[in-house]
Protein backbone atom coordinates (compact mmCIF):
# COMPACT_ATOMS: atom_id res chain seq x y z
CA UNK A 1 0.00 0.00 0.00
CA UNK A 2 1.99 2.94 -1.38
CA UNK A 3 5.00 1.87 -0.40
CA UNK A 4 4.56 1.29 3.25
CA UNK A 5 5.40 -1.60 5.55
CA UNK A 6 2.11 -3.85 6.22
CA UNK A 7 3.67 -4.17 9.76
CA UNK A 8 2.91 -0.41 10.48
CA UNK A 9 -0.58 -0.70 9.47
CA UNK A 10 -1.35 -3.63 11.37
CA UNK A 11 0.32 -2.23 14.30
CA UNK A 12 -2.41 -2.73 17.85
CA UNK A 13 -3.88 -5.47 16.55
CA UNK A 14 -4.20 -8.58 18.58
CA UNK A 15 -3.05 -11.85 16.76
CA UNK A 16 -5.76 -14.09 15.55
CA UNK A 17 -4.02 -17.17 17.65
CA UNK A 18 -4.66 -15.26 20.84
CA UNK A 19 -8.33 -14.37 20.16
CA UNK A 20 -9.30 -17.65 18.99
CA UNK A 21 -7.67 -18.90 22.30
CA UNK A 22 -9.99 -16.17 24.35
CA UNK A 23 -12.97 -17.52 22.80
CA UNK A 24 -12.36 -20.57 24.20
CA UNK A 25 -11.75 -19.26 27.23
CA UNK A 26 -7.97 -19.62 27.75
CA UNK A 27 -7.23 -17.41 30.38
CA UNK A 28 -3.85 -16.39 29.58
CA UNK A 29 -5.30 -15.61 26.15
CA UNK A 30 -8.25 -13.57 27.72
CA UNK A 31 -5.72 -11.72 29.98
CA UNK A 32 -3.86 -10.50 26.84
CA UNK A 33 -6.89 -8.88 25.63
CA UNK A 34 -7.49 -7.54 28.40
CA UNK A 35 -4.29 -5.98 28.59
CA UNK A 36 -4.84 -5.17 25.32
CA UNK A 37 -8.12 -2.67 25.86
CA UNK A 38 -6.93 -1.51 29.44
CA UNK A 39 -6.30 1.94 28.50
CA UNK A 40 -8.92 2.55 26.71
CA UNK A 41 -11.16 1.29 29.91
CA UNK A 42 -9.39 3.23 32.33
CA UNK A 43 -10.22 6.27 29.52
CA UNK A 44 -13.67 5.22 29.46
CA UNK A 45 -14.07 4.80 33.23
CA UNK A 46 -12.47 8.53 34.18
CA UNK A 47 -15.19 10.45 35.99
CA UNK A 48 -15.19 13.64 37.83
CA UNK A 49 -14.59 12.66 41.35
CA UNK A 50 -14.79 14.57 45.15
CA UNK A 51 -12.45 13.77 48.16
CA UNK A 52 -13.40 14.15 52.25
CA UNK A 53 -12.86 17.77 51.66
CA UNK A 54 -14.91 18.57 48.30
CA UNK A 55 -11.84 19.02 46.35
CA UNK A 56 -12.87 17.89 42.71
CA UNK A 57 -10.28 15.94 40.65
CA UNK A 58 -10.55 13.51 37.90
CA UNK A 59 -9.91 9.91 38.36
CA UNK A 60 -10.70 6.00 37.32
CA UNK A 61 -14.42 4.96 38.87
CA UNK A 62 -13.12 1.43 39.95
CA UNK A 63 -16.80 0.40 39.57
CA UNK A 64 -17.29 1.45 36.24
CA UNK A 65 -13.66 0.29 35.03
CA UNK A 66 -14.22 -3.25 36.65
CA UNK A 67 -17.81 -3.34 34.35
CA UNK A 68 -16.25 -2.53 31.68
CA UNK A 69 -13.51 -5.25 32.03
CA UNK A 70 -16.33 -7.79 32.72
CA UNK A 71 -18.19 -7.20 29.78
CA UNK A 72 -15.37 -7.11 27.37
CA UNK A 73 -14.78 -10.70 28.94
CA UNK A 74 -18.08 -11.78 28.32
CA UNK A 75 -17.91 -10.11 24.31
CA UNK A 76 -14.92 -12.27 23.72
CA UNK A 77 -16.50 -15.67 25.27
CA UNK A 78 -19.43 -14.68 22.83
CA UNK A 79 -17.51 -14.09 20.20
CA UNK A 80 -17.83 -16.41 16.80
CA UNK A 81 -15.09 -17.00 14.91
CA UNK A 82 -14.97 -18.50 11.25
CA UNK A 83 -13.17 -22.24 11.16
């Protein structure tokens, strides 16, 4: 593709070998997808927060994130691959 490397353009994927594995439920497999999307949870999961003293910051709702994680888990087991 106009003279650039098909490595860069596959660059982020996950390899096919590990999602097959995390559809049938390998754990190590899973873990590397999870791994995988963790960022973009903890993204997803930031949320205006307030401490003891009403201070307002920005931080990860460990709630939300943990949600998240578990239905990503639940995508991949429900996942169906071609054979």
């Amino acid at each position: 593709m106009n003279g650039t490397n098909c490595n860069d353009n596959e660059r982020g994927l996950l390899p096919y070998p590990v999602i097959l594995a995390a559809t049938k439920g390998d754990p190590d497999a899973m873990k590397i997808v999870v791994q995988h999307y963790q960022s973009y949870i903890a993204h997803l999961s930031m949320r205006k927060l307030r401490d003891e003293s009403g201070n307002t910051y920005y931080g990860i709702d460990e709630d939300l994130r943990e949600r998240l994680q578990a239905k990503l888990m639940r995508a991949v087991l429900s996942f169906k691959t071609e054979k």
